[in-house]
C-alpha atoms as a PDB file:
ATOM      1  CA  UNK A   1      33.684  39.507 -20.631  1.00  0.00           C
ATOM      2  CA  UNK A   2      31.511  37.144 -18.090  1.00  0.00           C
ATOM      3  CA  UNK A   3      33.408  33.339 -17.189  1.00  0.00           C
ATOM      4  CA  UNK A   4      32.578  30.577 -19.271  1.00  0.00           C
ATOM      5  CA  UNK A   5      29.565  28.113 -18.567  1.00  0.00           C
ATOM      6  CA  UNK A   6      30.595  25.079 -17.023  1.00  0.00           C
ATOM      7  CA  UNK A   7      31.517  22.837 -19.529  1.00  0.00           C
ATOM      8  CA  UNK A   8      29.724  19.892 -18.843  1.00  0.00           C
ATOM      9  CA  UNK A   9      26.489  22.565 -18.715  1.00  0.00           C
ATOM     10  CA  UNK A  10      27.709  23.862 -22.100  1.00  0.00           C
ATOM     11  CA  UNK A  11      27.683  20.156 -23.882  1.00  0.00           C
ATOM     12  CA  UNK A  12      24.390  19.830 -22.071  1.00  0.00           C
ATOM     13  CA  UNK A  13      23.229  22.310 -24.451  1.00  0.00           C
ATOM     14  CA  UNK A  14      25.283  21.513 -27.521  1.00  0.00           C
ATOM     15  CA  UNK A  15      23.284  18.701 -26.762  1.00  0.00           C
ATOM     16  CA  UNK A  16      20.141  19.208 -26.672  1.00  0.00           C
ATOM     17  CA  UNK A  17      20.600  22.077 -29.287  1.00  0.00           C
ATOM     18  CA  UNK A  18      22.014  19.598 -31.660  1.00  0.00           C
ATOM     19  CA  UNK A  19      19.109  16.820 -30.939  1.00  0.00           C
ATOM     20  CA  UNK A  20      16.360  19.268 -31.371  1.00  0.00           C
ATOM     21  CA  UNK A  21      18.840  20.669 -35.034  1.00  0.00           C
ATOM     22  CA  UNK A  22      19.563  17.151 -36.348  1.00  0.00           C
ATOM     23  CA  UNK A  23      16.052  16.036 -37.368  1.00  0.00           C
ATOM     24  CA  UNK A  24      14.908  19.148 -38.221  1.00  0.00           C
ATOM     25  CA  UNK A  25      17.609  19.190 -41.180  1.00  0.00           C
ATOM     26  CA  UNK A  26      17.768  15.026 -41.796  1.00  0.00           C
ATOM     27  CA  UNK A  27      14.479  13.793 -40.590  1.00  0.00           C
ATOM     28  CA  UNK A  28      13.756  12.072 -43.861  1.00  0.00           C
ATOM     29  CA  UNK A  29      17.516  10.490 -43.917  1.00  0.00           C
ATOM     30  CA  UNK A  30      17.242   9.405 -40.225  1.00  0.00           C
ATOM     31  CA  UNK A  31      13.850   7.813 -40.683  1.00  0.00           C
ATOM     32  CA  UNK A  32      16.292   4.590 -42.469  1.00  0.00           C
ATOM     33  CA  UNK A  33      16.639   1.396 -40.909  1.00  0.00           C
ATOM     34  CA  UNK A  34      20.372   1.835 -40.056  1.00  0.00           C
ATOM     35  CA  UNK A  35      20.125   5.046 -38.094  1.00  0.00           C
ATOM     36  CA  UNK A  36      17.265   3.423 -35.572  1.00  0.00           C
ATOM     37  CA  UNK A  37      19.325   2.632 -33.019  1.00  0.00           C
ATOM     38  CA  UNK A  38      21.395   6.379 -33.255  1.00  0.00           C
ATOM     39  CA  UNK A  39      17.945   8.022 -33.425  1.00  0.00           C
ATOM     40  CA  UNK A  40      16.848   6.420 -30.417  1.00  0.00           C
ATOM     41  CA  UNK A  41      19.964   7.928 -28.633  1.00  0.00           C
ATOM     42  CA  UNK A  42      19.421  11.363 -30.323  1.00  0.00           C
ATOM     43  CA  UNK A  43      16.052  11.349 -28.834  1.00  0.00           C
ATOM     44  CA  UNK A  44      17.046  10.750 -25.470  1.00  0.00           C
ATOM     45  CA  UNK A  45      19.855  13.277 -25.732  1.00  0.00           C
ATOM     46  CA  UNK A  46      17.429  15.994 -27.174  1.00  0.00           C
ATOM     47  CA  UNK A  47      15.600  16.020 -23.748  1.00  0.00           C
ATOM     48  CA  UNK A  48      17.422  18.919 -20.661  1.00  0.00           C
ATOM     49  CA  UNK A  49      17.055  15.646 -18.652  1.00  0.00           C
ATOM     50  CA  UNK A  50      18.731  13.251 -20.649  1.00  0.00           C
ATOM     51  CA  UNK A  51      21.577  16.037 -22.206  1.00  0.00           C
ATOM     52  CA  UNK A  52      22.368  15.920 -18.793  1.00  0.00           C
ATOM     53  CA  UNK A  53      22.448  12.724 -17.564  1.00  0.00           C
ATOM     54  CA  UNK A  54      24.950  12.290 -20.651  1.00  0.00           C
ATOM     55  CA  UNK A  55      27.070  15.205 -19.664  1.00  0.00           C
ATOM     56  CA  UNK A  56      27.195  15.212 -15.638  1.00  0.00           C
ATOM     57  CA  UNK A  57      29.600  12.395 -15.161  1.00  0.00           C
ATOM     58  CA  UNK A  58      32.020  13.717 -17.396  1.00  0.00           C
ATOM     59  CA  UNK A  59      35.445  15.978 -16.070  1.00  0.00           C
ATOM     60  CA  UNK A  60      35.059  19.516 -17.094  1.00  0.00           C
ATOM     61  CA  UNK A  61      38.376  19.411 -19.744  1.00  0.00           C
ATOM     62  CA  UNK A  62      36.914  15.893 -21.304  1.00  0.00           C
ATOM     63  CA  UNK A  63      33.286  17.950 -21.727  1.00  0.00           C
ATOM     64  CA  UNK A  64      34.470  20.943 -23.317  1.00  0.00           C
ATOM     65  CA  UNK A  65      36.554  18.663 -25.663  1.00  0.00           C
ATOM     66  CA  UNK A  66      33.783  16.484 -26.916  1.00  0.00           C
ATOM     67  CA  UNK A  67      31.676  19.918 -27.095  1.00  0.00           C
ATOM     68  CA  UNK A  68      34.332  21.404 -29.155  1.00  0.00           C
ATOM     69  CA  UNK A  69      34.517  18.310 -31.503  1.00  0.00           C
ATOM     70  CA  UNK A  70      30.670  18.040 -31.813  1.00  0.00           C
ATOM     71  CA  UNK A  71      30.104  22.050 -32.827  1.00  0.00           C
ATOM     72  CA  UNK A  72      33.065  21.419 -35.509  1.00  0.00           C
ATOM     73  CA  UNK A  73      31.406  18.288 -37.195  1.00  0.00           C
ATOM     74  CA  UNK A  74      28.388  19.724 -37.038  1.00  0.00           C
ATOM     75  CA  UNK A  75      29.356  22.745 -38.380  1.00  0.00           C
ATOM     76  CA  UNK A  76      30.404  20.503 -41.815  1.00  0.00           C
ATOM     77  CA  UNK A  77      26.333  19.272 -42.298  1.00  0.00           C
ATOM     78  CA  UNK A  78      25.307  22.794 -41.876  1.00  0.00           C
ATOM     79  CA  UNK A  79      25.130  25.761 -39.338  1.00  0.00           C
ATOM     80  CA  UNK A  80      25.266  25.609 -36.281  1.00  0.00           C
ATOM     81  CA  UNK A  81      22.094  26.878 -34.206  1.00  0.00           C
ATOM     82  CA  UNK A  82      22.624  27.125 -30.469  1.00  0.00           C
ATOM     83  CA  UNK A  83      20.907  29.356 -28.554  1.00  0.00           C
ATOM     84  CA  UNK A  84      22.459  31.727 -25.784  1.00  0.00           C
ATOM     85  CA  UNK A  85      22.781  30.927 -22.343  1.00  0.00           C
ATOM     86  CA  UNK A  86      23.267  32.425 -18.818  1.00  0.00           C
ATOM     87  CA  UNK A  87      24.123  30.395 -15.268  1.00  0.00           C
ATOM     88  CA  UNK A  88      24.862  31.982 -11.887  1.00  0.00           C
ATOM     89  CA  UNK A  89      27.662  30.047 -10.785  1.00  0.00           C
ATOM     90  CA  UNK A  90      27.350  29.976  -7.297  1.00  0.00           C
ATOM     91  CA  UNK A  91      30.853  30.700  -4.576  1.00  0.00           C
ATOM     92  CA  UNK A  92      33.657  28.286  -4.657  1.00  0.00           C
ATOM     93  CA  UNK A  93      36.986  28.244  -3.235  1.00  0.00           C
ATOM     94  CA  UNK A  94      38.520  30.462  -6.203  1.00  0.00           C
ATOM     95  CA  UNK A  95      35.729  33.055  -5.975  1.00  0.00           C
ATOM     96  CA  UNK A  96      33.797  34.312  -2.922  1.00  0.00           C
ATOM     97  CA  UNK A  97      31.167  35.960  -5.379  1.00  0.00           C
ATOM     98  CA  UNK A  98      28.084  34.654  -7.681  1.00  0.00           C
ATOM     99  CA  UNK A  99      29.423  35.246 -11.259  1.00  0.00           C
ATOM    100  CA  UNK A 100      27.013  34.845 -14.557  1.00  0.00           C
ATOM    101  CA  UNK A 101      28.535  32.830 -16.721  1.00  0.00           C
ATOM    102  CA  UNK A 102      27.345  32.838 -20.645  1.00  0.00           C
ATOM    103  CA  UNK A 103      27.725  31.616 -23.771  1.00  0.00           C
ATOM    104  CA  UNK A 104      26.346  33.172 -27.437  1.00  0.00           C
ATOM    105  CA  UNK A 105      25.965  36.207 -26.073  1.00  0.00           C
ATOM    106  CA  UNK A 106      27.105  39.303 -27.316  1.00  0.00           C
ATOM    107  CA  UNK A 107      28.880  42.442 -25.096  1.00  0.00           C
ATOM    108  CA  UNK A 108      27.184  44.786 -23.480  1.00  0.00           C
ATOM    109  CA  UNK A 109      24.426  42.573 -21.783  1.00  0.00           C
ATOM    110  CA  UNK A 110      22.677  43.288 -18.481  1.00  0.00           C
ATOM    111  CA  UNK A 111      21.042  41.334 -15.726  1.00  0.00           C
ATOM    112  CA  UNK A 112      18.829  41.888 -12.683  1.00  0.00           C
ATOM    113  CA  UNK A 113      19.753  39.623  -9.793  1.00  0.00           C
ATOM    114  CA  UNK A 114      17.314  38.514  -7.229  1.00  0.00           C
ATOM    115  CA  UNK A 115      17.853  36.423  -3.867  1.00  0.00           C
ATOM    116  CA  UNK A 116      20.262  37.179  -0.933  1.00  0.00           C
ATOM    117  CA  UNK A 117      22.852  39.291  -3.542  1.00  0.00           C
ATOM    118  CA  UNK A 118      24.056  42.583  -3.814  1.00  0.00           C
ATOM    119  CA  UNK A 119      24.781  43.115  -7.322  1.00  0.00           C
ATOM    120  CA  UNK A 120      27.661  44.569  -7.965  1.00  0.00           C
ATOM    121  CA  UNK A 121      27.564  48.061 -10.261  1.00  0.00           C
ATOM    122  CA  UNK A 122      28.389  45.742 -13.535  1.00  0.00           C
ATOM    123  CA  UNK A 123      25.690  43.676 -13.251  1.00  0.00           C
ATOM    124  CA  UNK A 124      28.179  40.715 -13.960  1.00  0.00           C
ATOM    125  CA  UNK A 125      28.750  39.562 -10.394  1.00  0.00           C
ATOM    126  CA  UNK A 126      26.695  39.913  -6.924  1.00  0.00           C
ATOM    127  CA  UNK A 127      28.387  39.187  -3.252  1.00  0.00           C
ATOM    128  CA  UNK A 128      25.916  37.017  -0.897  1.00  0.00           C
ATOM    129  CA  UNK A 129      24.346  39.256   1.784  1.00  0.00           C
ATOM    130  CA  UNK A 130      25.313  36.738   4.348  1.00  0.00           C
ATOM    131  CA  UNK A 131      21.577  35.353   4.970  1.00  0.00           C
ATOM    132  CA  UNK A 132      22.521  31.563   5.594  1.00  0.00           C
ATOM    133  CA  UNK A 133      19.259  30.123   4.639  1.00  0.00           C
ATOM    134  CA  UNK A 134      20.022  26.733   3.174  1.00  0.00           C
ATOM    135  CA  UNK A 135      16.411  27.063   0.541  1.00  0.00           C
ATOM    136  CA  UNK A 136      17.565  30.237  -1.099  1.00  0.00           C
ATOM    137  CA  UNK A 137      17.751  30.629  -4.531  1.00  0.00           C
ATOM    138  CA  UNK A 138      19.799  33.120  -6.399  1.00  0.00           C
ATOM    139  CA  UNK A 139      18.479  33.845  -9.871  1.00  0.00           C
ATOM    140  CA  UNK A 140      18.776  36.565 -12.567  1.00  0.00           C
ATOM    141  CA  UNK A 141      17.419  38.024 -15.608  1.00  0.00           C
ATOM    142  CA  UNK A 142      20.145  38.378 -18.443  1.00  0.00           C
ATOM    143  CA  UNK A 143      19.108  40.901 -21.234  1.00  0.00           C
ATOM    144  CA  UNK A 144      21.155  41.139 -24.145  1.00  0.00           C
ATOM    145  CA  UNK A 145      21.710  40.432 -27.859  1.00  0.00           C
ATOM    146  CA  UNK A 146      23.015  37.445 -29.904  1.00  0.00           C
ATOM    147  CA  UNK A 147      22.906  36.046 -33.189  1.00  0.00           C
ATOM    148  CA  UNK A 148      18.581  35.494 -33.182  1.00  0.00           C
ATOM    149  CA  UNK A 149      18.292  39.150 -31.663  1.00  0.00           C
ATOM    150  CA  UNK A 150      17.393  40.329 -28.249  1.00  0.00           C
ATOM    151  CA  UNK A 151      16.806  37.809 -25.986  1.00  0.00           C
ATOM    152  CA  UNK A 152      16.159  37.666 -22.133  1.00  0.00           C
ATOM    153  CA  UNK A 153      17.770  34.334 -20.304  1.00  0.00           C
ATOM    154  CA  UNK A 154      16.355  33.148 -17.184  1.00  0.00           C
ATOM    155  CA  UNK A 155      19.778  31.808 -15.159  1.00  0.00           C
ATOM    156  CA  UNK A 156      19.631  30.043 -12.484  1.00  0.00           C
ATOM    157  CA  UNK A 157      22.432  29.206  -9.988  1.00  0.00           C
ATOM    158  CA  UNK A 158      24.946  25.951 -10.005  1.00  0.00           C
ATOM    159  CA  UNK A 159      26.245  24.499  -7.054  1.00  0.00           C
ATOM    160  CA  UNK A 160      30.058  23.885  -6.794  1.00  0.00           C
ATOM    161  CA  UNK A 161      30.485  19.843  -6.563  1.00  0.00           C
ATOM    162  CA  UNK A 162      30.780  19.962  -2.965  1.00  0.00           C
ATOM    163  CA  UNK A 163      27.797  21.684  -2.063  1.00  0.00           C
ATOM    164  CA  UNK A 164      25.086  18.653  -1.072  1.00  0.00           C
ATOM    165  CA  UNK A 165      22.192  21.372  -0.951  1.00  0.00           C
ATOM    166  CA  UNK A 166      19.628  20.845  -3.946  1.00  0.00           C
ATOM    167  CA  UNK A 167      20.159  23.022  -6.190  1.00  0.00           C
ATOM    168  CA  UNK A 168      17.402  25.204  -7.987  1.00  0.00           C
ATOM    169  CA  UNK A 169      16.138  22.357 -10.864  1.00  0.00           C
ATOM    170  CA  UNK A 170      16.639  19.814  -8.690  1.00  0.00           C
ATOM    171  CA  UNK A 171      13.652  20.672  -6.956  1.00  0.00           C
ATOM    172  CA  UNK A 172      10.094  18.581  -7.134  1.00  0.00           C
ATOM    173  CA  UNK A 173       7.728  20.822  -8.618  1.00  0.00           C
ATOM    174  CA  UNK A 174       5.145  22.807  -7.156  1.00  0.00           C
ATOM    175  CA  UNK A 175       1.301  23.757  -7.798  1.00  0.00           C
ATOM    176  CA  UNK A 176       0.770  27.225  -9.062  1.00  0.00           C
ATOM    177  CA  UNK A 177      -1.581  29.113  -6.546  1.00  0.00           C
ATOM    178  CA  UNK A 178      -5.040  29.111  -6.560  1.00  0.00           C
ATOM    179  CA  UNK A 179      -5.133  32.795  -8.023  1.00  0.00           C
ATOM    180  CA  UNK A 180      -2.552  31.902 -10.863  1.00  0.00           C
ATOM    181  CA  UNK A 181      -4.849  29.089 -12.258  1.00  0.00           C
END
């Protein structure tokens, strides 16, 4: 069984899962005078960007309580549809090892690490192989199966708190070469 996601990354995703689900299902009901201001919130929180501007500030056992109270009221207007995920969480004082971390998942998944890692035989955690270059990125490929079938997650790693180096989405974008246009 991998860790848990972070929970503030979790409600992130409850988040956005939930603000892409809600108007899908109540579009015509939300379209009302009264709900204008909520919609205007849901909008904002059905964007990565804004999911996590909602969710960063919060303390890890405050986020996985509100994400636990939002996936049981929405599971009383109708199922609940979020899609698997998979995060490297990156070395912290507890653990001296990058660990994938996922949720909707079921057993038996794999992953292919890339970056300065040696995976380790389970595929679950890799050990650093001691290159100390600060622009790094560790990465891997999760395959597995979940409720909507086989999927493939792209995870990408997460910085403990105290680590001030950007961390992989933090990053400004860049062009795609010449030959990939």
């Amino acid at each position: 069984m991998s860790p848990p996601v972070p929970p503030t990354m979790l409600l992130a995703h409850v988040l956005t899962a939930l603000g892409d689900w809600l108007p899908r299902h109540f579009g015509p009901l939300l379209e009302a005078d009264r709900f204008t201001d909520g919609c205007a919130v849901l909008a904002r929180l059905a964007t990565p960007e804004g999911a996590a501007a909602a969710s960063g500030w919060l303390d890890p056992p405050e986020a996985a309580r509100l994400t636990d109270l939002i996936l049981a009221r929405w599971a009383v207007l109708g199922p609940v549809e979020v899609l698997p995920l998979a995060v490297v969480v990156g070395p912290d004082e507890s653990h001296h090892e990058y660990r994938l971390a996922t949720y909707g998942l079921d057993d038996g998944w794999t992953a292919r690490w890339s970056g300065p890692v040696t995976p380790a035989a389970d595929g679950r955690t890799a050990t650093s192989t001691g290159r100390d270059d600060p622009d790094a990125r560790v990465t891997a490929r999760v395959f597995g199966t979940s409720a909507v079938g086989r999927v493939i997650l792209g995870a990408h790693e997460v910085r403990p708190a105290h680590d001030t180096r950007p961390a992989h989405g933090n990053r400004p974008a860049q062009p795609a070469p010449e030959s990939m246009r």
